[in-house]
Protein backbone atom coordinates (compact mmCIF):
# COMPACT_ATOMS: atom_id res chain seq x y z
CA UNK A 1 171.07 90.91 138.60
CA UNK A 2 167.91 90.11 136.37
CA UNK A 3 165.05 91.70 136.19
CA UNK A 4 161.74 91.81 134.31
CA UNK A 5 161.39 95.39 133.70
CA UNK A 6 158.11 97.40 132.11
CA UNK A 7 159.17 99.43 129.08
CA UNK A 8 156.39 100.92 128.38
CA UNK A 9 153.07 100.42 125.71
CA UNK A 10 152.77 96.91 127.46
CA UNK A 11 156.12 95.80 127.19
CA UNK A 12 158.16 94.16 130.04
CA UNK A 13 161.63 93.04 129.37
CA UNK A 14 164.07 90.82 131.06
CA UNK A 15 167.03 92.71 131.09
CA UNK A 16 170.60 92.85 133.32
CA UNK A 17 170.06 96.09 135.69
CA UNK A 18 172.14 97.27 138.99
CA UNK A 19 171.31 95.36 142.16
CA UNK A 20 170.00 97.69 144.78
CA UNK A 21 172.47 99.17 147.49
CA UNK A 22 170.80 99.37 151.22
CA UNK A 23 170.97 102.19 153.48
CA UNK A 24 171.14 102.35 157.04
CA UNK A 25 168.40 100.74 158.68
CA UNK A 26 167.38 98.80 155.15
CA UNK A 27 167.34 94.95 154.04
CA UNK A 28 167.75 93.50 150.68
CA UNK A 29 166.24 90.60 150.30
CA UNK A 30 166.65 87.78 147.79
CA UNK A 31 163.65 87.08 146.00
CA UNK A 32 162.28 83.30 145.59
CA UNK A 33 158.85 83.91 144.71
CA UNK A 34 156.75 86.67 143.84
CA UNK A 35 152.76 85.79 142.72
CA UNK A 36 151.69 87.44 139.72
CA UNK A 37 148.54 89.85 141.29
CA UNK A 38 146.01 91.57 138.73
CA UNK A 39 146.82 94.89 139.98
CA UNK A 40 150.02 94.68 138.61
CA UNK A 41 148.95 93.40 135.28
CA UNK A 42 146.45 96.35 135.13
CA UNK A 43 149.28 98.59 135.70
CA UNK A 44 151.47 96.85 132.40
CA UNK A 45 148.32 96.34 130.22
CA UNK A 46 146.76 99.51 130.64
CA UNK A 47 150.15 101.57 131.10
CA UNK A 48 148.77 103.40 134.10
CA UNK A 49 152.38 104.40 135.81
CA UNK A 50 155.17 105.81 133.52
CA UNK A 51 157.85 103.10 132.80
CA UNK A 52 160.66 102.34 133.67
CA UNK A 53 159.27 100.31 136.70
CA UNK A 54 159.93 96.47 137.97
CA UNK A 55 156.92 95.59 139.60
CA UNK A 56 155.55 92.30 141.92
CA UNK A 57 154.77 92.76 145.87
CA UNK A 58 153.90 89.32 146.75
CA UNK A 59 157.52 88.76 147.61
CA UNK A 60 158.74 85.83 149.65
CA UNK A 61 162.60 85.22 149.79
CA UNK A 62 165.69 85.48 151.98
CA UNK A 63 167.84 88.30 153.68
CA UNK A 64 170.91 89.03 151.84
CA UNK A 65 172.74 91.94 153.38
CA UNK A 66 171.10 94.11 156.26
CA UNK A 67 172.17 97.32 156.64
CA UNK A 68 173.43 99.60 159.79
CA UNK A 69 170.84 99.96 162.92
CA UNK A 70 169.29 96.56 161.58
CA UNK A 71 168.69 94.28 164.51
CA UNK A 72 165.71 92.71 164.07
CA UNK A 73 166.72 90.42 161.06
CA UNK A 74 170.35 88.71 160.01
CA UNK A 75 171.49 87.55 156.59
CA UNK A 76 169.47 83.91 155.80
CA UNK A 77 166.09 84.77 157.32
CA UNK A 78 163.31 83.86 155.49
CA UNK A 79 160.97 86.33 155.44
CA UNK A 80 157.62 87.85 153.34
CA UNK A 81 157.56 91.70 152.80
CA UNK A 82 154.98 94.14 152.54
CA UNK A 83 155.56 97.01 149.51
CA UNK A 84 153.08 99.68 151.57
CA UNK A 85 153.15 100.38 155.09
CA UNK A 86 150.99 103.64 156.74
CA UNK A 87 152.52 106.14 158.96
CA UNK A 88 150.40 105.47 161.78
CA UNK A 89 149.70 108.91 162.82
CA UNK A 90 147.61 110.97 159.99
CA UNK A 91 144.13 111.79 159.98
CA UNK A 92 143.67 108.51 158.17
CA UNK A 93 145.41 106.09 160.23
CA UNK A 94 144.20 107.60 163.00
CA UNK A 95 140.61 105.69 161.43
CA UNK A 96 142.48 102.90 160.77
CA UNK A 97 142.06 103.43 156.54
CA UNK A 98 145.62 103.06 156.17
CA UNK A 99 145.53 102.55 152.55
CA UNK A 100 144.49 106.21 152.55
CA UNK A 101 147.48 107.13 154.39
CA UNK A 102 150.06 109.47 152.16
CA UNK A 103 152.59 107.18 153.34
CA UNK A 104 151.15 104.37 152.89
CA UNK A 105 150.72 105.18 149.25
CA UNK A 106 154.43 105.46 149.24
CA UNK A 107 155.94 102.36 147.91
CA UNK A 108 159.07 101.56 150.28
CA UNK A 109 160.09 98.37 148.11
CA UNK A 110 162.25 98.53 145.18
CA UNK A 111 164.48 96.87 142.70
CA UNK A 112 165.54 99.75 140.61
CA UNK A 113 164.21 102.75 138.92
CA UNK A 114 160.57 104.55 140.58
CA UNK A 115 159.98 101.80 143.28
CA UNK A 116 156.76 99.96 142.46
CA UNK A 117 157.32 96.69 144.34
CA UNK A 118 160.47 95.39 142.88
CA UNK A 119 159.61 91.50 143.60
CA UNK A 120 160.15 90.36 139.92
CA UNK A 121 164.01 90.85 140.28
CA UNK A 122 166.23 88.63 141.98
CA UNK A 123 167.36 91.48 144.32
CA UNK A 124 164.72 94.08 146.50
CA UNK A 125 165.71 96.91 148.39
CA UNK A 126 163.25 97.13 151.19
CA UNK A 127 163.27 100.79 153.03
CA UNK A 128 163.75 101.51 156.87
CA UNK A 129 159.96 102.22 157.57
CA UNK A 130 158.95 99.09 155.51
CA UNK A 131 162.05 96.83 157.97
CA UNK A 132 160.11 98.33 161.04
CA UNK A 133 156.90 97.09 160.29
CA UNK A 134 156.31 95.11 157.34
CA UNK A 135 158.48 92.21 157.59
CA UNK A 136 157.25 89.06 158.44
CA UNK A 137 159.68 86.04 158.79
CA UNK A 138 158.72 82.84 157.47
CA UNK A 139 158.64 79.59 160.03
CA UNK A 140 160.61 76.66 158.36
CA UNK A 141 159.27 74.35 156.50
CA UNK A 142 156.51 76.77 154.56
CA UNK A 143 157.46 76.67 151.24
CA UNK A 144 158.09 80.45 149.36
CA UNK A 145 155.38 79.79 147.08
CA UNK A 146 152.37 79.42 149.60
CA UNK A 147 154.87 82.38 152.03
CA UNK A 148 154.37 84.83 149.16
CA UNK A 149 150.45 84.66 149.68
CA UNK A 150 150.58 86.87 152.75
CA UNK A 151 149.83 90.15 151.11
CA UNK A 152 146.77 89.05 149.35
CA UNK A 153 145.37 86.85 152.43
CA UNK A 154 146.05 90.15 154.05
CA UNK A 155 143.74 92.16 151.86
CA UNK A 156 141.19 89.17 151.55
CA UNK A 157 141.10 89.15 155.30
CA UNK A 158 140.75 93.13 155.76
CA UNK A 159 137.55 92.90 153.69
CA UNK A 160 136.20 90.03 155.66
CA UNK A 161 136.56 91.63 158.69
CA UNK A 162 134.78 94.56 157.56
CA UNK A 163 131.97 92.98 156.14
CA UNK A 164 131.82 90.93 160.05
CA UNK A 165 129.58 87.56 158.20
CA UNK A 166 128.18 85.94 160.88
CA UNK A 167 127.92 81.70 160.75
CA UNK A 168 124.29 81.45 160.09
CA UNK A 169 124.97 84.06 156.70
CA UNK A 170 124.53 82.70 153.62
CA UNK A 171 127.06 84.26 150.98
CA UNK A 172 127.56 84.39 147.62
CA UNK A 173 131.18 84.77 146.41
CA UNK A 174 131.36 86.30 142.54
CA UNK A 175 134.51 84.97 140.94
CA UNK A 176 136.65 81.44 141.86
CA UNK A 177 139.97 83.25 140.95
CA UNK A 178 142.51 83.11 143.43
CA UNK A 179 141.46 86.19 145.08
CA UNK A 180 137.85 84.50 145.09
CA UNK A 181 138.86 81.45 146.24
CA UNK A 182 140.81 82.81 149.53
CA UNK A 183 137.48 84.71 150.27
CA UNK A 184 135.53 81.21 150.38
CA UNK A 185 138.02 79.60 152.40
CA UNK A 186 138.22 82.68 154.85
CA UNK A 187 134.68 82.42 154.47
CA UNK A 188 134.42 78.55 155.52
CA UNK A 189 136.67 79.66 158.87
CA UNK A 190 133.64 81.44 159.74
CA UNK A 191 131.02 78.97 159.20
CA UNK A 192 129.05 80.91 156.94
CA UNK A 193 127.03 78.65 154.32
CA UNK A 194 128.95 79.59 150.89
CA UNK A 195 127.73 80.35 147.18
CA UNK A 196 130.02 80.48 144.64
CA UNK A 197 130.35 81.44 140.47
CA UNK A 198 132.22 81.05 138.08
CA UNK A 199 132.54 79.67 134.29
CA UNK A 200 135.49 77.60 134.40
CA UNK A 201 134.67 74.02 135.83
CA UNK A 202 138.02 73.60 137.47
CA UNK A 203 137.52 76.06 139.04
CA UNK A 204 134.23 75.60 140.32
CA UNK A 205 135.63 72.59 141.34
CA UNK A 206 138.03 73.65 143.69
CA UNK A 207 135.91 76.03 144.65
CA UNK A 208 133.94 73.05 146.54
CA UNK A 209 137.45 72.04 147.95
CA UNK A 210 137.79 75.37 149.53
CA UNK A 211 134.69 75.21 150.98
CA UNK A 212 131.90 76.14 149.01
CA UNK A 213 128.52 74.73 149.75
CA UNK A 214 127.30 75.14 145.85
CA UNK A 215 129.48 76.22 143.34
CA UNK A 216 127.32 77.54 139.79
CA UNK A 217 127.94 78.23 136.52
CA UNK A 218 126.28 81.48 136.34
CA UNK A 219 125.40 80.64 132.65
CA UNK A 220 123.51 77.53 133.17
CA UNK A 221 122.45 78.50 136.85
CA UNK A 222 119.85 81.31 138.30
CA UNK A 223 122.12 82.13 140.90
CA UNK A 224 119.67 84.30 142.40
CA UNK A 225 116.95 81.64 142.73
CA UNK A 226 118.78 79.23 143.81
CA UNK A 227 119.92 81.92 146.53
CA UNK A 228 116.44 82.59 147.46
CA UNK A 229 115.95 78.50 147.48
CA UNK A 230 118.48 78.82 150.40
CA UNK A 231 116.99 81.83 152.49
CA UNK A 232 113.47 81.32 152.25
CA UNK A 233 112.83 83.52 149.49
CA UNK A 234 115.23 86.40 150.67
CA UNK A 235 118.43 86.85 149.24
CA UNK A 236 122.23 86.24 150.41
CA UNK A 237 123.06 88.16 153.01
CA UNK A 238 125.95 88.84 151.85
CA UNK A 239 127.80 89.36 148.56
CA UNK A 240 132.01 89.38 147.65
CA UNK A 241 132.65 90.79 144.18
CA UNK A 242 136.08 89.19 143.27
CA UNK A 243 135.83 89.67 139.86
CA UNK A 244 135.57 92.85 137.49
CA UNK A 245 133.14 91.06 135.10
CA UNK A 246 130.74 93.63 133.62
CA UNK A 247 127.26 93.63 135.25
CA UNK A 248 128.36 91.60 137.92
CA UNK A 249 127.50 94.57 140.89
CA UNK A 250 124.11 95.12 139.47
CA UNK A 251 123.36 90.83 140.17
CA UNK A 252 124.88 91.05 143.01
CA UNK A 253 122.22 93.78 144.31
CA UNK A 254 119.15 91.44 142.36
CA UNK A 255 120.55 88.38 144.42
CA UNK A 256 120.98 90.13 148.22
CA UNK A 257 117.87 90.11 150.85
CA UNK A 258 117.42 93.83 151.91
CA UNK A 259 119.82 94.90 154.63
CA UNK A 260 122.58 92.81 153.13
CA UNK A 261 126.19 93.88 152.64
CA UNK A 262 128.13 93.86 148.89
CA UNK A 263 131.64 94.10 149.43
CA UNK A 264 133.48 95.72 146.06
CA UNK A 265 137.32 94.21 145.88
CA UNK A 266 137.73 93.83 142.43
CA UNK A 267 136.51 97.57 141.18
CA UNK A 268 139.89 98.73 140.74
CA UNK A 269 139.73 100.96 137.67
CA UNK A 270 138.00 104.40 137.52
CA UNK A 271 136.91 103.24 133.94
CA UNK A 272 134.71 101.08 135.64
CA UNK A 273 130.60 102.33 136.30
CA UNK A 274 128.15 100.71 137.89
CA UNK A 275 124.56 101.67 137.37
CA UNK A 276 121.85 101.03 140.24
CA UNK A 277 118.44 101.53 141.32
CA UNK A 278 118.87 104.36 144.19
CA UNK A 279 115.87 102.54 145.78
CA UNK A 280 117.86 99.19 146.02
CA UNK A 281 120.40 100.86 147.80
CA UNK A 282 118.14 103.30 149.79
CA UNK A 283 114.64 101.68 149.96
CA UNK A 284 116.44 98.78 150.25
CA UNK A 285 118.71 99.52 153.09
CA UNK A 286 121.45 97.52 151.40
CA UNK A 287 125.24 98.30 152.07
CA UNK A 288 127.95 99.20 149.46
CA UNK A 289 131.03 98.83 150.57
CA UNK A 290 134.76 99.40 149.37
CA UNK A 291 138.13 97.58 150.63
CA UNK A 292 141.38 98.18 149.11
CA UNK A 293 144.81 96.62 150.15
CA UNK A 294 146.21 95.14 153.01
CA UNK A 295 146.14 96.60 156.72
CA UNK A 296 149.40 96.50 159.10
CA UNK A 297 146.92 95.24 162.17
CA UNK A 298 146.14 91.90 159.94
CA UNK A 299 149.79 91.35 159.49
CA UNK A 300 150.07 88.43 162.10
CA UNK A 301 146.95 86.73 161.91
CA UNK A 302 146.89 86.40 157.87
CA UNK A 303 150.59 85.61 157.97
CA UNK A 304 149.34 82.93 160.85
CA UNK A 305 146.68 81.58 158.60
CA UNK A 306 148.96 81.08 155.91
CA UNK A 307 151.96 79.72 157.58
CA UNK A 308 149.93 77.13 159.79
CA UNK A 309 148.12 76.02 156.79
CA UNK A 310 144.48 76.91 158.07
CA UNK A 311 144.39 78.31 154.47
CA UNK A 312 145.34 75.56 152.12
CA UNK A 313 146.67 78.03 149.79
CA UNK A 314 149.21 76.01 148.34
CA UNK A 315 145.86 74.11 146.24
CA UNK A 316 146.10 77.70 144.37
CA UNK A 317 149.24 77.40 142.61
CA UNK A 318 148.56 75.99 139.38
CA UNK A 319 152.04 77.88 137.46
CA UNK A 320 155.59 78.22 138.54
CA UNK A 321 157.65 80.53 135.85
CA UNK A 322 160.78 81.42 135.79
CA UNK A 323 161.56 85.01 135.24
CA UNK A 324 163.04 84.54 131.39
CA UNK A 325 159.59 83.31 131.25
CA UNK A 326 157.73 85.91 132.44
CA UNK A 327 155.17 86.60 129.63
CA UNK A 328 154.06 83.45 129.60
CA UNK A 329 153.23 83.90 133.53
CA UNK A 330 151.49 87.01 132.87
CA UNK A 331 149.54 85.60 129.73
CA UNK A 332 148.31 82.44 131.95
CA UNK A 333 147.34 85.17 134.71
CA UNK A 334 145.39 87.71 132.41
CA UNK A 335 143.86 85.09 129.33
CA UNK A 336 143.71 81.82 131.54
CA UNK A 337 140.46 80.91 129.11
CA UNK A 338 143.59 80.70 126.14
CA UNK A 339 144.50 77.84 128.06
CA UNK A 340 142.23 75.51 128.91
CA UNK A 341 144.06 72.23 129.07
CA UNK A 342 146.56 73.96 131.23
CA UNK A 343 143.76 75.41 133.67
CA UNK A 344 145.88 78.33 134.66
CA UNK A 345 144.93 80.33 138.40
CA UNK A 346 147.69 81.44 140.69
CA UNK A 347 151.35 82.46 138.47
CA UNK A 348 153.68 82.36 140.95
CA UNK A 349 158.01 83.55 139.07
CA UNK A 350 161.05 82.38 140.54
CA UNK A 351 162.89 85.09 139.67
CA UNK A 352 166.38 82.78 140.47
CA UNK A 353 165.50 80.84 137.56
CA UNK A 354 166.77 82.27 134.85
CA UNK A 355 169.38 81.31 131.83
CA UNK A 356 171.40 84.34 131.88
């Protein structure tokens, strides 16, 4: 089979590799779509994980072979799978921060090499504990590409939850991405009056699609007055960071009421510091809070809101690459402002697609 496969100092490669062989009790699944997610791309840029390593875990695609003790899917499903799922029993689970969980860390999804996701191959091995309980199959007549958003509705949906808006809440959403833009429609589902930025205008514009109220250029716009405008001279009451943009923390404090919650999702890197009054945070009574990937109890209801179409996440797709063509999809994805005219969000490879 094909696969794109990190080399190293930034390099990925589409090369000819092994297809995986299953084990008892594993699936491999044929791979259809996998979106191109900025934790990935952080990995490749950055060269955080030794290579070799095929990465992608938005993976949507079919079952190929299943393996001894498998009864629970057949050859031709359709199905979505998860690349992390916890053990359920640890002192972690137990507090239901699975992504804490030693196992959970474990990646049980592979196409070759150290598993690290595998869905940017034509072939994934998926491992027992993964079959068990982080398989979803896909109803017919959802496409692969709007299938494969499962994982990152997941996560989007995990930090919603936590954060508990209520319908009278006025929110401000930092970043129309396609992270961002999931949070503001997850946020219209809960009737919460919705602030967005951003400082690309298509994206601001379907930004109002998804359900934003206002959507503001933060560079033409005093998002924080015009936040205070809508609370009575308060302050959102709560704040989604969906973009790593320097600075961005620190306005999200200036533009909260006290008491309000500031969800960090896109402070991935430890290279990252934020600097704070202690008295915004303390004085202040305002909430910090962190939320990192997906969580196994979500698994239905963000598959549901994807495969019913409550989430119109198929508005997000704005690239379809084929895998020979995979540096283009993960140029679009990290340097979308190097293409304006193409207005680049949500890369999503076909990793059939190829001309071997």
């Amino acid at each position: 089979m094909f696969a794109a496969v990190y080399r190293g100092s930034s390099i990925v490669s589409v090369d000819e590799v092994p297809t995986p062989e299953i084990g008892p009790g594993e699936i491999l699944i044929r791979v259809e779509a996998c979106g191109v997610c900025h934790t990935d791309l952080k990995k490749i840029e950055y060269d955080l994980l030794p290579p070799p390593r095929i990465y992608g875990h938005e993976t949507a695609g079919i079952v190929a072979q299943v393996g001894s003790d498998v009864t629970k899917y057949v050859p031709g499903d359709r199905v979505i799978v998860f690349h992390h799922i916890p053990c359920g029993t640890c002192f972690y689970c137990q507090r239901k921060l699975y992504a804490q969980c030693p196992v959970y860390k474990k990646v049980g999804v592979t196409a070759g090499f150290e598993p690290a996701g595998g869905g940017f191959a034509q072939y994934v091995r998926v491992m027992d504990w993964i079959v068990e309980r982080g398989v979803e199959k896909i109803p017919a007549g959802v496409p692969f590409d709007a299938a494969a958003f499962v994982e990152p509705v997941n996560t989007c949906l995990k930090a919603v939850i936590q954060c508990d808006p209520r319908p009278d809440d006025v929110v401000l959403v930092q970043g129309q991405g396609p992270i961002g833009l999931i949070f503001t429609m997850l946020l219209k589902l809960r009737g919460c009056t919705i602030v967005t930025t951003d400082t690309i205008a298509t994206r601001l514009e379907l930004s109002r699609q998804a359900g934003a109220h206002f959507a503001l250029d933060p560079r033409t716009t005093d998002v924080g007055a015009k936040l205070k405008e809508l609370t009575e001279g308060r302050g959102a009451d709560m704040v989604f960071v969906a973009t790593a943009v320097k600075g961005l923390v620190e306005e999200a404090v200036k533009s909260t009421r006290p008491g309000a919650k500031i969800m960090l999702f896109a402070q991935t890197s430890d290279k990252e510091r934020i600097e704070l009054s202690g008295a915004s945070i303390c004085v202040g009574e305002r909430m910090l809070l962190g939320s990192y990937s997906a969580s196994v109890d979500l698994q239905a209801e963000g598959a549901d809101l994807v495969f019913s179409g409550k989430l119109p996440v198929h508005l997000l797709v704005s690239h379809r690459v084929p895998l020979d063509k995979i540096d283009l999809a993960f140029r679009l994805a990290t340097h979308p402002g190097d293409f304006p005219a193409e207005s680049p969000l949500k890369v999503i490879v076909h990793p059939q697609e190829i001309q071997a």
